[in-house]
Protein backbone atom coordinates (compact mmCIF):
# COMPACT_ATOMS: atom_id res chain seq x y z
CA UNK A 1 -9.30 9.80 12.87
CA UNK A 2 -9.15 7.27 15.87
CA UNK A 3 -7.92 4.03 14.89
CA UNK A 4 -7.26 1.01 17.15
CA UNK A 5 -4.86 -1.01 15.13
CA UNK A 6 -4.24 -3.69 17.97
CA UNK A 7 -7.70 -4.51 17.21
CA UNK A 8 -7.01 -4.77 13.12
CA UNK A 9 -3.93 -6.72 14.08
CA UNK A 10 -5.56 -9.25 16.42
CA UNK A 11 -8.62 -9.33 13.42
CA UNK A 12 -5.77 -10.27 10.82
CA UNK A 13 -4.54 -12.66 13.59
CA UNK A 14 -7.71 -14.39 13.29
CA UNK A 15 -9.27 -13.84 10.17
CA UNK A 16 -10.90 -16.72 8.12
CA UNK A 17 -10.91 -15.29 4.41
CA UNK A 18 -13.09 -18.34 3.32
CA UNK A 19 -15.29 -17.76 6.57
CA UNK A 20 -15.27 -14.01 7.68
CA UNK A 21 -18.33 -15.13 10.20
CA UNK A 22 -15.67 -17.44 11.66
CA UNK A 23 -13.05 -14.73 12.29
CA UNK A 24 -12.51 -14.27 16.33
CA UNK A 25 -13.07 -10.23 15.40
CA UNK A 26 -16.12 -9.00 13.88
CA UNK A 27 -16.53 -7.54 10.82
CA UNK A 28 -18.50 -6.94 7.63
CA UNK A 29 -17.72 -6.55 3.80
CA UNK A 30 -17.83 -2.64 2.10
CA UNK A 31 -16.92 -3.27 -0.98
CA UNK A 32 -14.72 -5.31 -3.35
CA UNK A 33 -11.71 -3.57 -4.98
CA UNK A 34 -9.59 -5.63 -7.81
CA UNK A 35 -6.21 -6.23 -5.49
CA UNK A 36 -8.11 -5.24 -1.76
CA UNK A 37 -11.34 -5.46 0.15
CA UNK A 38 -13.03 -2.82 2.14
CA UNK A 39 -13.80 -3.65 5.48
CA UNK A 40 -15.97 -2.63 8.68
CA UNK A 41 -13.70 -4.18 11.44
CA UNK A 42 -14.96 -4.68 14.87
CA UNK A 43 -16.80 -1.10 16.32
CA UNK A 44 -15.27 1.66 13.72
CA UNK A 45 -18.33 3.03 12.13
CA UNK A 46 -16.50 6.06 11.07
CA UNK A 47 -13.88 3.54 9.39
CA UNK A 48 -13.37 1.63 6.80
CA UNK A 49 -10.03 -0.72 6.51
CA UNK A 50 -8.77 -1.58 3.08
CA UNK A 51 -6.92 -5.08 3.13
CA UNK A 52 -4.25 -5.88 0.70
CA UNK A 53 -2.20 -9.11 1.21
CA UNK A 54 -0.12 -8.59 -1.66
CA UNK A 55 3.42 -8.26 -0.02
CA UNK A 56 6.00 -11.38 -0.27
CA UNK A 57 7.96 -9.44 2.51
CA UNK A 58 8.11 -6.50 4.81
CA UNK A 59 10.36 -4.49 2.37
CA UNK A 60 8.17 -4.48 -0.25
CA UNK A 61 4.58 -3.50 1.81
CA UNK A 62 6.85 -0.77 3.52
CA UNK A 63 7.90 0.53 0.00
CA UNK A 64 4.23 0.42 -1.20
CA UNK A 65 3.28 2.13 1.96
CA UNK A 66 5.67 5.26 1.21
CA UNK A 67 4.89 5.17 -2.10
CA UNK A 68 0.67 5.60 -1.05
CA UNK A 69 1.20 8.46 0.95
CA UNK A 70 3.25 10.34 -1.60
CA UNK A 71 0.59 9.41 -4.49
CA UNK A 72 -1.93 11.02 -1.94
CA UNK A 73 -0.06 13.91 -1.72
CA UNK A 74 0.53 14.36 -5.52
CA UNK A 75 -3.10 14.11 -5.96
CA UNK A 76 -3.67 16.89 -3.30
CA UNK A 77 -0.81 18.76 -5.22
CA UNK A 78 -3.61 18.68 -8.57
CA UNK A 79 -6.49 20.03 -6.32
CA UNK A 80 -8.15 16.59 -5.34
CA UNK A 81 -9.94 16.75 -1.78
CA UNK A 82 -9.54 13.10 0.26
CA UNK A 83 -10.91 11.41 3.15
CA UNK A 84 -8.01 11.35 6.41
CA UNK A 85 -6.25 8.26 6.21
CA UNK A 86 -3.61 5.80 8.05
CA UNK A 87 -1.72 2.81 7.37
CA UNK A 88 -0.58 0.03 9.11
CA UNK A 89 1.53 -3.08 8.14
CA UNK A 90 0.90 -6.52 9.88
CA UNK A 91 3.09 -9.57 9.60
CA UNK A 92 1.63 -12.91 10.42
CA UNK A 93 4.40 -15.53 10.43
CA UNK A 94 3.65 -18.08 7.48
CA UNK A 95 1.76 -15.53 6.15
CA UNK A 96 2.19 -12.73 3.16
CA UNK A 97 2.61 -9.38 4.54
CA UNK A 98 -0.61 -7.63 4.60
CA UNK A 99 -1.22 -3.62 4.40
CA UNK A 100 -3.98 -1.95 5.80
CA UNK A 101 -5.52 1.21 4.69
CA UNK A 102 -7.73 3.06 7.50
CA UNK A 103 -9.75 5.38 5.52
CA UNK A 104 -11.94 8.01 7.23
CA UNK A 105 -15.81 6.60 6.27
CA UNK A 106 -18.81 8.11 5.00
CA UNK A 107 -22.63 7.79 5.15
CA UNK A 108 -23.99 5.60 2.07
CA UNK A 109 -25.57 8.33 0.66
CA UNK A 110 -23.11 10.44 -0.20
CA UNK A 111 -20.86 8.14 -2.78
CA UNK A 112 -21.71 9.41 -6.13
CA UNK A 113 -22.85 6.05 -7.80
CA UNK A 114 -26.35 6.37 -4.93
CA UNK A 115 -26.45 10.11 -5.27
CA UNK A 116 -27.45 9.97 -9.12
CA UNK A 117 -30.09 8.11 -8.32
CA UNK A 118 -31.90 9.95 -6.15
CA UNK A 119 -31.77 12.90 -8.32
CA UNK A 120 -33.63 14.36 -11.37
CA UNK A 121 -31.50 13.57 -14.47
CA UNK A 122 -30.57 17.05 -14.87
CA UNK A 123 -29.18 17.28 -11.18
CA UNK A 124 -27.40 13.53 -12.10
CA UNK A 125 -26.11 15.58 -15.04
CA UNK A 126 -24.55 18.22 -12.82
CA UNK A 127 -22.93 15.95 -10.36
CA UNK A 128 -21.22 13.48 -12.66
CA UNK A 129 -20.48 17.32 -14.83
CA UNK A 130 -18.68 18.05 -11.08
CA UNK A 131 -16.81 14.99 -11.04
CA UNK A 132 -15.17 15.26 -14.54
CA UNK A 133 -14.23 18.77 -13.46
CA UNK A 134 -12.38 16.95 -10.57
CA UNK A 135 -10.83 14.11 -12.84
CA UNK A 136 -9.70 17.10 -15.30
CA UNK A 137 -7.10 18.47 -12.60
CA UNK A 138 -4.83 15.14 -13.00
CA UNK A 139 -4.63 15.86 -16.64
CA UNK A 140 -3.76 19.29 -15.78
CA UNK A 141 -1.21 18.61 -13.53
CA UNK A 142 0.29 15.57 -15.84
CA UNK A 143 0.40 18.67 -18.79
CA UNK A 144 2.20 20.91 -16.69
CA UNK A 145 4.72 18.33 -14.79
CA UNK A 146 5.26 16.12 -17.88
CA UNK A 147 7.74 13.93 -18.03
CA UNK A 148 9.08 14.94 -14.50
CA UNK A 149 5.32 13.46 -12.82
CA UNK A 150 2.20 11.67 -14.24
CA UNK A 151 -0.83 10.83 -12.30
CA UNK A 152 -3.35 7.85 -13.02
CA UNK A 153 -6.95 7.89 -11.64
CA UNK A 154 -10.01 5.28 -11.72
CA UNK A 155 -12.68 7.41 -12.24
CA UNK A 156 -15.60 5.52 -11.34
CA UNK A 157 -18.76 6.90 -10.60
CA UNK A 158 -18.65 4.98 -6.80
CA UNK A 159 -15.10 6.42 -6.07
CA UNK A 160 -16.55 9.99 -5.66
CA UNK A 161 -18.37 11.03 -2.56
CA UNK A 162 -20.37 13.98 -2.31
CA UNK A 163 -20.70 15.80 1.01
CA UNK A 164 -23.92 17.99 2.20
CA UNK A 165 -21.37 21.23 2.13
CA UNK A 166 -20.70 20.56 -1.61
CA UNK A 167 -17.40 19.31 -1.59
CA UNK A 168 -15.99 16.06 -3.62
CA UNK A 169 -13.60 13.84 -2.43
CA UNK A 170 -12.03 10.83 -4.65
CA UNK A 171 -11.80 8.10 -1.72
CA UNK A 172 -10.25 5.13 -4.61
CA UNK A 173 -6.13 5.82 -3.65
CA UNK A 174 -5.18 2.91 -2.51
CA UNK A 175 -3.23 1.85 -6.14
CA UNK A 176 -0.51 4.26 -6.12
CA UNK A 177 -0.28 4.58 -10.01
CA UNK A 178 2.40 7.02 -10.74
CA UNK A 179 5.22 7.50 -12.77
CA UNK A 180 8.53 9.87 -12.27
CA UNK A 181 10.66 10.53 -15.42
CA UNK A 182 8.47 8.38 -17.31
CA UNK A 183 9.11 4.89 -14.58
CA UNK A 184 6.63 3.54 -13.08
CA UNK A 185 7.06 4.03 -9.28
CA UNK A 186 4.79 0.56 -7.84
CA UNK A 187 5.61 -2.67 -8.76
CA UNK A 188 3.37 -4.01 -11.60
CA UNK A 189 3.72 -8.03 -10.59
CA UNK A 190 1.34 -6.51 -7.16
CA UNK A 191 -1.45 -6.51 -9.96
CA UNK A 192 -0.90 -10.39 -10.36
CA UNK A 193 -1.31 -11.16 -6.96
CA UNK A 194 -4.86 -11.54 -6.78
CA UNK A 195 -5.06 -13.12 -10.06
CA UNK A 196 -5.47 -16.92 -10.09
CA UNK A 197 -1.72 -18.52 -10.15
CA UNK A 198 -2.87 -20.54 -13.42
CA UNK A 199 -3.27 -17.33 -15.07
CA UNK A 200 -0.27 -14.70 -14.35
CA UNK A 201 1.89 -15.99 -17.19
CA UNK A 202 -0.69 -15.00 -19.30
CA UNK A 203 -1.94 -11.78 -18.61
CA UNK A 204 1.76 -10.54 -17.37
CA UNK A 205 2.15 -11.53 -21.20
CA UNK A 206 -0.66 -10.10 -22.78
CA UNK A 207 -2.69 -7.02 -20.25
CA UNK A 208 -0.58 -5.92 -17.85
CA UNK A 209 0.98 -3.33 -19.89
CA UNK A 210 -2.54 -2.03 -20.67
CA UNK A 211 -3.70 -2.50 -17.38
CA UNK A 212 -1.06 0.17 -16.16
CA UNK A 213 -1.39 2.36 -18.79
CA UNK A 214 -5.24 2.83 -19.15
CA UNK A 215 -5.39 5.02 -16.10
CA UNK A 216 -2.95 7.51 -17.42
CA UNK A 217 -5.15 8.31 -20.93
CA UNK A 218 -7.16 10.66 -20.12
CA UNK A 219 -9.79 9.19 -22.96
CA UNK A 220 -9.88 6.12 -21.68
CA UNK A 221 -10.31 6.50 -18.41
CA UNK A 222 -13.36 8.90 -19.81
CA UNK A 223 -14.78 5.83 -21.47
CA UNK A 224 -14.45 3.65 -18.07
CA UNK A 225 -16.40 6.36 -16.19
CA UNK A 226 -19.38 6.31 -18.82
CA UNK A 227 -19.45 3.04 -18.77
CA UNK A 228 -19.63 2.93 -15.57
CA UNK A 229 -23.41 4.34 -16.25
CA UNK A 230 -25.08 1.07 -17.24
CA UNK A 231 -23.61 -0.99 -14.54
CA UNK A 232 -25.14 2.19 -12.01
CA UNK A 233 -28.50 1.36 -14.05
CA UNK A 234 -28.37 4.94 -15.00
CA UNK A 235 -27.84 4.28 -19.12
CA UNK A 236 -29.99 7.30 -19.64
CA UNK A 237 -27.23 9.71 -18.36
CA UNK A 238 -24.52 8.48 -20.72
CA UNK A 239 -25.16 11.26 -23.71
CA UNK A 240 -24.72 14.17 -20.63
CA UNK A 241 -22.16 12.42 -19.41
CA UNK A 242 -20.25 11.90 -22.67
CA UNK A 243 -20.67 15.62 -23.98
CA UNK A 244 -19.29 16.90 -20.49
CA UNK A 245 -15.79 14.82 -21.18
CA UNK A 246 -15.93 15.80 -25.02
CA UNK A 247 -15.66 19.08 -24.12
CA UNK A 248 -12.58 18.47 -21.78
CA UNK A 249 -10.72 15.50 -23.78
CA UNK A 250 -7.48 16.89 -25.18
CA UNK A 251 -7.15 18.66 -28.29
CA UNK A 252 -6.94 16.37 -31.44
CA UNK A 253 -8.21 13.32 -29.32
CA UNK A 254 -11.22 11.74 -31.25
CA UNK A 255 -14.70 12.49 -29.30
CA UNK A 256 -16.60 9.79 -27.11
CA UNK A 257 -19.33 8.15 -28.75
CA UNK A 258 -22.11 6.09 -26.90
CA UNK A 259 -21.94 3.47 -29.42
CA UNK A 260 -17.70 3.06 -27.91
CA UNK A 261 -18.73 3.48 -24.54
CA UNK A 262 -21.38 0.39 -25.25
CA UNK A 263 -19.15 -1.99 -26.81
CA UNK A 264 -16.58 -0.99 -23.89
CA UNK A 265 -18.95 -1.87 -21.16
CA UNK A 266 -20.27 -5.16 -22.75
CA UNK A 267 -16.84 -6.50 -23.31
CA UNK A 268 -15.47 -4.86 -19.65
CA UNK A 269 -18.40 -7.32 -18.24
CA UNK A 270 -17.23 -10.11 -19.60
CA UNK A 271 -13.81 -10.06 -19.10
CA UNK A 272 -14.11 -9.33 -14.91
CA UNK A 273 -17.31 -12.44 -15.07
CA UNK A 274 -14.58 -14.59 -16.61
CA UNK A 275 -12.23 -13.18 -14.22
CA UNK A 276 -14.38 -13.97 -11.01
CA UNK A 277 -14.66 -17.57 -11.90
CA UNK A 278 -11.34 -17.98 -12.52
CA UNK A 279 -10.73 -16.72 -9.54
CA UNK A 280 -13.21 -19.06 -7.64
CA UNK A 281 -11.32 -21.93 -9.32
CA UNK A 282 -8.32 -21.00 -8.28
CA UNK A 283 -9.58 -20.81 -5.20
CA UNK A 284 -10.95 -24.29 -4.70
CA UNK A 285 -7.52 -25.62 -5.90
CA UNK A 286 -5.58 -23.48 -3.34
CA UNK A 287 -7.88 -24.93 -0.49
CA UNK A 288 -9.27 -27.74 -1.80
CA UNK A 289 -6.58 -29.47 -3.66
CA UNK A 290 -3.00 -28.15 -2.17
CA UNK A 291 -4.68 -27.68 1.48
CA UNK A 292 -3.66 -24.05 1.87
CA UNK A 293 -4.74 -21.05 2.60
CA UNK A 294 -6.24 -18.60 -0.02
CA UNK A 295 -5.57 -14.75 1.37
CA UNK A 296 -8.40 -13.37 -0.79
CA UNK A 297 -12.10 -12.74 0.19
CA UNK A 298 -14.26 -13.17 -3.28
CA UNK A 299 -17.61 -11.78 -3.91
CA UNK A 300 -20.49 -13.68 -5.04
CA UNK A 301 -20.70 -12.45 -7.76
CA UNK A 302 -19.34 -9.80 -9.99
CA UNK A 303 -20.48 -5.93 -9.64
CA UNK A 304 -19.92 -4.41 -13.24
């Protein structure tokens, strides 16, 4: 993978997060991720850049740097296939640090959450059967390495892509979630960064401990990919889906049921609308009240 990072740094130089038109490099929005955005930056079709101005200081993005590459490698360690990737770290003065993710890019039609909709149910059935095959490895590799190394994966249907030789790939590692002798190697207070100031106290108080430990449970994690279903408009697929994780959940965990996975994705929606807006406020407060600059690029609106 070529990747001209003089060009990212000048774009980061530049960059207008509450005008990306207005930035002096070009570039154009991928995708939204809960602490990063995906972006096409200048002429790099084949690559997509993964912002994450999270850092307070060069120590810490260099630490969460290391620790991305060796949560890569664990997850090649438990048979995962992913895209080539490369990092960079850019420091702006009077800016926080900001780490970029270069992550080889693929066609639009081979992530998973397009795929199932150009098939016949029973090929949709198949591919999201292929995916929870893929997601079953972690748990394999967390049975085997326990308490020594645990893996967490988000196992949405859009962070699977599908190539025309077969293969999978899971392309959503830039949240190094991973724990050695039972500690959590990244820093949980990253999470809060992206959340509106206003709020941290709170959900440091009351969801951040469930926030970091939802992507270890294998059964959970199950739920958030069935979910996933309605918000991919594919509801229908959600009783193939859910017997293909019953018969890989864990033995004495209680089986998925589509009237859990509803109630999950109803209340999921609400909380990340609520969390949009707050974020919006927060926001207009940063730039319109204080006069400063607000790192984060928002969506319009929220994706769930």
């Amino acid at each position: 993978m070529d990747v001209e990072w003089s060009l990212v740094h000048e774009f980061e130089a530049g960059l207008n997060p509450q005008n990306l038109e207005a930035s002096r490099i070009p570039a154009e929005v991928l995708g939204y991720g809960e602490i990063s955005i995906i972006l096409r930056i200048g002429d790099n079709p084949g690559v997509a850049f993964k912002r994450m101005p999270l850092f307070s200081d060069l120590g810490a993005a260099e630490v969460y740097e290391r620790q991305f590459h060796e949560y890569c490698g664990y997850l090649r360690d438990a048979g995962l296939a992913l895209p080539d990737h490369e990092t960079m770290v850019i420091t702006i003065p009077g800016r926080p640090v900001v780490l970029y993710i270069a992550q080889e890019r693929f066609p639009g039609e081979c992530f998973s959450h397009r795929l199932i909709h150009g098939r016949e149910p029973g090929e949709a059935a198949g591919l999201l059967d292929r995916i929870i095959e893929e997601i079953d490895k972690v748990w394999k590799l967390n049975d085997s390495s326990h308490p020594v190394l645990q893996l967490a994966v988000d196992a949405q249907v859009s962070n699977w892509v599908c190539l025309e030789n077969g293969n999978i790939l899971y392309i959503d590692t830039s949240t190094p979630l991973y724990r050695k002798d039972g500690v959590e190697q990244m820093d949980p207070e990253l999470f809060l960064q992206s959340a509106p100031a206003f709020l941290r106290w709170l959900i440091r108080w009351l969801f951040l401990k469930d926030v970091m430990n939802r992507y270890y449970d294998p059964r959970l994690v199950y739920v958030d990919l069935a979910a996933n279903l309605y918000k991919e408009k594919r509801p229908e697929l959600i009783p193939d889906a859910i017997r293909s994780i019953n018969r890989r959940l864990p033995a004495g965990q209680q089986p998925l049921s589509p009237e859990e996975v509803e109630k999950y994705y109803r209340e999921d929606k609400i909380i990340w609308t609520l969390f949009l807006a707050f974020r919006r406020i927060d926001r207009w407060m940063t730039t319109k009240l204080f006069r400063k600059r607000y790192e984060f690029l928002l969506p319009a609106r929220i994706d769930r």
